[in-house]
Protein backbone atom coordinates (compact mmCIF):
# COMPACT_ATOMS: atom_id res chain seq x y z
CA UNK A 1 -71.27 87.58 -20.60
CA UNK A 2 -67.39 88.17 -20.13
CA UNK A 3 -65.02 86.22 -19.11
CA UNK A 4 -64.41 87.82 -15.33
CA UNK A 5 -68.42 88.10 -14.85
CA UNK A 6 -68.57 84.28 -15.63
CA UNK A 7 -65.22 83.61 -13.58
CA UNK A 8 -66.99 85.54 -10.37
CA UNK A 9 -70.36 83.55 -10.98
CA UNK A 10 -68.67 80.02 -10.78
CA UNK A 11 -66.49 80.76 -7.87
CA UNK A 12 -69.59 82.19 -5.82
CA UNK A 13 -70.67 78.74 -4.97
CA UNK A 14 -67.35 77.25 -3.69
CA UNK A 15 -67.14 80.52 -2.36
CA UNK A 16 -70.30 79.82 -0.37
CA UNK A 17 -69.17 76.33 1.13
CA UNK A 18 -66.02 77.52 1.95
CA UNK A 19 -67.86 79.91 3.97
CA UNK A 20 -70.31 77.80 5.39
CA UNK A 21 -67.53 74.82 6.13
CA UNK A 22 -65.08 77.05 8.21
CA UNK A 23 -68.73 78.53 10.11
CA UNK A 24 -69.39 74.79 11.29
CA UNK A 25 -65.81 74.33 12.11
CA UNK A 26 -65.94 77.20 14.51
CA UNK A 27 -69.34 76.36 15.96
CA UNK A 28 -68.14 72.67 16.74
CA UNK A 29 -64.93 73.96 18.26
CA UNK A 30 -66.23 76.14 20.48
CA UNK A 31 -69.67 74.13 21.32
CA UNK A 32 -67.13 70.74 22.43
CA UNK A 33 -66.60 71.05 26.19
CA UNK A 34 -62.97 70.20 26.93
CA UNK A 35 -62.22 68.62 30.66
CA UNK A 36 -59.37 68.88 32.63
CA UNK A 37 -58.81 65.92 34.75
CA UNK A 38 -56.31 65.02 37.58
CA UNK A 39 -55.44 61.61 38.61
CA UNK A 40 -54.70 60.48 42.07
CA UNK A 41 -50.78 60.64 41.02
CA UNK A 42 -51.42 64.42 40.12
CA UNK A 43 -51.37 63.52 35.91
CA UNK A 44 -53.31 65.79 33.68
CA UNK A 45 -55.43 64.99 30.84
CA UNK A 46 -57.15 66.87 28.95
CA UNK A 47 -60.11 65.29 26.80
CA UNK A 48 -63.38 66.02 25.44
CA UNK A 49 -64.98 63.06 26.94
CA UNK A 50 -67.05 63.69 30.24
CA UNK A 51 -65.63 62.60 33.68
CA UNK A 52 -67.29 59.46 34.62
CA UNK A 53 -64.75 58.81 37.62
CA UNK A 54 -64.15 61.18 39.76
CA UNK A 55 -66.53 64.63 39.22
CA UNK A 56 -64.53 66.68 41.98
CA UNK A 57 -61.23 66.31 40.11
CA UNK A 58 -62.63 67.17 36.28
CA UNK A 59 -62.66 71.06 35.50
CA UNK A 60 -64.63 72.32 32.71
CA UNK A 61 -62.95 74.70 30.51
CA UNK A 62 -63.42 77.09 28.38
CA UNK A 63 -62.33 78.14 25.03
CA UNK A 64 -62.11 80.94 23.16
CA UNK A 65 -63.13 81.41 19.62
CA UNK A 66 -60.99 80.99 17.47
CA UNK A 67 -59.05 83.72 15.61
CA UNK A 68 -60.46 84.55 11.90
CA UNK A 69 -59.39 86.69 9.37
CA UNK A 70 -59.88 87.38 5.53
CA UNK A 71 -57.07 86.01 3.14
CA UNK A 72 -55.39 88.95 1.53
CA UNK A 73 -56.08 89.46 -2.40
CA UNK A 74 -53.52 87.94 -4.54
CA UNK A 75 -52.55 88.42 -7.82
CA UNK A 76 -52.57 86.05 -10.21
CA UNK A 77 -48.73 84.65 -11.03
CA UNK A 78 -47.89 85.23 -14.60
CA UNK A 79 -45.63 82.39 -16.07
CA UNK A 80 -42.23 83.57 -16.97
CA UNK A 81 -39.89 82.34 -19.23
CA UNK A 82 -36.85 79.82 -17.29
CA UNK A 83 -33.90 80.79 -18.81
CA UNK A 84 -31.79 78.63 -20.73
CA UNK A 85 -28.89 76.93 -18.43
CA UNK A 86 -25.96 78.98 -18.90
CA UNK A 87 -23.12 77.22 -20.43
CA UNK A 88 -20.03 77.69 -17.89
CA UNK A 89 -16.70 78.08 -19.96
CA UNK A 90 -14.15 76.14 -18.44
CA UNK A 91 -10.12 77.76 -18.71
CA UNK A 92 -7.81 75.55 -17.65
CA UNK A 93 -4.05 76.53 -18.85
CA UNK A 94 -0.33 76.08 -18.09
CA UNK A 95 0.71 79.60 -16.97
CA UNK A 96 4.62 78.65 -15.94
CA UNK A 97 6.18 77.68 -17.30
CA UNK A 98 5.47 79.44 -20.68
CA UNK A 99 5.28 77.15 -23.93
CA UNK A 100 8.69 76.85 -25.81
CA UNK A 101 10.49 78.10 -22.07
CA UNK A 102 13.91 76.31 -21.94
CA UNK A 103 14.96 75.39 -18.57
CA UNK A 104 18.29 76.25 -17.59
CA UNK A 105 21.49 74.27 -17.18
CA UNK A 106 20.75 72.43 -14.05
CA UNK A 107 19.23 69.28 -12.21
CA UNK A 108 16.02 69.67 -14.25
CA UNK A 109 14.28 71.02 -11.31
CA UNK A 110 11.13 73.27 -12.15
CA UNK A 111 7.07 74.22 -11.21
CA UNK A 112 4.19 74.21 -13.00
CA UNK A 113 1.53 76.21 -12.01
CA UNK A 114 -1.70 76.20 -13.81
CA UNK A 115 -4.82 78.95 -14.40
CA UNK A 116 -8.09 77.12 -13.42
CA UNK A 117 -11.48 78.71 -14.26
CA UNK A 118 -13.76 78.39 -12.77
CA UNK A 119 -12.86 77.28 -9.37
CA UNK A 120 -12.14 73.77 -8.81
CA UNK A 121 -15.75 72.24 -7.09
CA UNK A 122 -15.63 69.73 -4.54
CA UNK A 123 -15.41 66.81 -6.68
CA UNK A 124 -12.74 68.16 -9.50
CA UNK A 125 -9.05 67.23 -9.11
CA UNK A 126 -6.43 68.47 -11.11
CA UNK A 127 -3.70 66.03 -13.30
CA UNK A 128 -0.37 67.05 -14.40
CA UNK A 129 0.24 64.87 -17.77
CA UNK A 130 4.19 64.87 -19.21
CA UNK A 131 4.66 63.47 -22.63
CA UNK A 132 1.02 61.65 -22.24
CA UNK A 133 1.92 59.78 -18.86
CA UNK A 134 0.57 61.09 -15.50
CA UNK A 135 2.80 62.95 -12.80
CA UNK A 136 1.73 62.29 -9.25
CA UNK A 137 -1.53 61.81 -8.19
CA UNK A 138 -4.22 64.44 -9.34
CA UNK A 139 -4.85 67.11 -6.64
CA UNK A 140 -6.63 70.26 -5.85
CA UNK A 141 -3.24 72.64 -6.01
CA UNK A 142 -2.68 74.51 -9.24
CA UNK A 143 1.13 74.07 -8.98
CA UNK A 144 3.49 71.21 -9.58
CA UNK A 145 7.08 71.05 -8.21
CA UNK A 146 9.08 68.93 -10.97
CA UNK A 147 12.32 67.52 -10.09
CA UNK A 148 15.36 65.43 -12.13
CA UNK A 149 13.06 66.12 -14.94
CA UNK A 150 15.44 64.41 -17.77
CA UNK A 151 17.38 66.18 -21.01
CA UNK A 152 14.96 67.23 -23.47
CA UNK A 153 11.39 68.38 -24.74
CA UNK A 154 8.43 67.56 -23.33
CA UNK A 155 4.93 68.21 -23.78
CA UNK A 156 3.05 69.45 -20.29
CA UNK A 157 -0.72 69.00 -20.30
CA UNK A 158 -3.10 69.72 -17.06
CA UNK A 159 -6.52 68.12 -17.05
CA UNK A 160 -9.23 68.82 -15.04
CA UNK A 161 -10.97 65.67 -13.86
CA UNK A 162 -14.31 65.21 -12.05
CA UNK A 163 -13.77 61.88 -8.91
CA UNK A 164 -15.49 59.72 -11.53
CA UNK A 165 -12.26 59.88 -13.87
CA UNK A 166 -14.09 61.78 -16.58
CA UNK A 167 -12.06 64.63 -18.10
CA UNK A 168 -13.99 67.99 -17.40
CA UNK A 169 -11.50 70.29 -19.44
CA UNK A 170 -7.68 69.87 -21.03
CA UNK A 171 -4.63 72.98 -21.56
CA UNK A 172 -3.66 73.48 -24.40
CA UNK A 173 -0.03 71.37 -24.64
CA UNK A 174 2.86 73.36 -23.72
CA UNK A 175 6.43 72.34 -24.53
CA UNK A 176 9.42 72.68 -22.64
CA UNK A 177 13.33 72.19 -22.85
CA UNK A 178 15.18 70.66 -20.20
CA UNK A 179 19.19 72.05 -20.75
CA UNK A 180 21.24 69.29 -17.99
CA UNK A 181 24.92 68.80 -18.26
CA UNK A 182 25.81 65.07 -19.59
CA UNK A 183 28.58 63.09 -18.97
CA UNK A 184 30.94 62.52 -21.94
CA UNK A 185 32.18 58.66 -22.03
């Protein structure tokens, strides 16, 4: 015997009761008498029980058969292989200002704007970091106004932090120089 001859001669029998079970199911359906009753406050019921009250306000309905039809074929699924989970690469960098940039002469007044990929989800924030301390509050903008940044270099870094606090992805460190006028004593 092969395989699909002995695969169609065990199914024939659930086959068969299938068959036979769905028959019965239509036969009691359609032998059940179903009443319609009204009440002397004009409420319908409807209910397979016979009227014992009131014979001139039961109705005796009807009901079709019900609709049949034979499944459709269908192919057995084939298992297919679940792809790995993709490994998203996460870019976050300082675009402005550029690493070794020297700010100009001035009140030390300067942005930061950051490249961020992929998009921030829901629960990422974003945390500007000079010289290792935080600036502000982390937040979903990608840019930073600095101002009466002091004399100097400093080391910018922008984290990218999920609400629990735990550090997604980190810039590279850029470093800036701050050019201010000082006051001779």
């Amino acid at each position: 015997m092969n395989e699909d001859h002995c695969r169609r001669f065990l199914h024939q029998p659930v086959r068969r009761l299938t068959a036979v079970l769905w028959a019965l199911c239509a036969i009691t359906a359609v032998a059940t008498p179903v009443y319609k009753i009204t009440d002397e406050d004009g409420n319908i019921v409807f209910t397979d029980q016979s009227p014992t009250v009131d014979a001139e306000s039961a109705e005796q309905l009807t009901i079709r058969p019900l609709n049949t039809a034979e499944p459709l074929a269908t192919k057995p699924v084939e298992p297919t292989a679940t792809p790995t989970a993709a490994i998203i690469p996460f870019e976050t960098r300082i675009e402005q200002p550029a690493d070794g940039s020297t700010i100009p002469m001035g009140p030390g007044n300067f942005n930061v704007t950051a490249l961020v990929r992929p998009p921030l989800a829901d629960s990422e924030h974003l945390q500007l970091e000079i010289d290792g301390a935080p600036y502000g509050l982390p937040q979903k903008q990608h840019r930073w106004s600095l101002s009466n940044i002091y004399r100097g270099e400093h080391r910018l870094r922008i984290q990218r932090l999920h609400s629990s606090g735990m550090q997604v992805d980190v810039s590279d460190t850029s470093t800036v120089f701050v050019l201010r006028p000082s006051v001779a004593r």
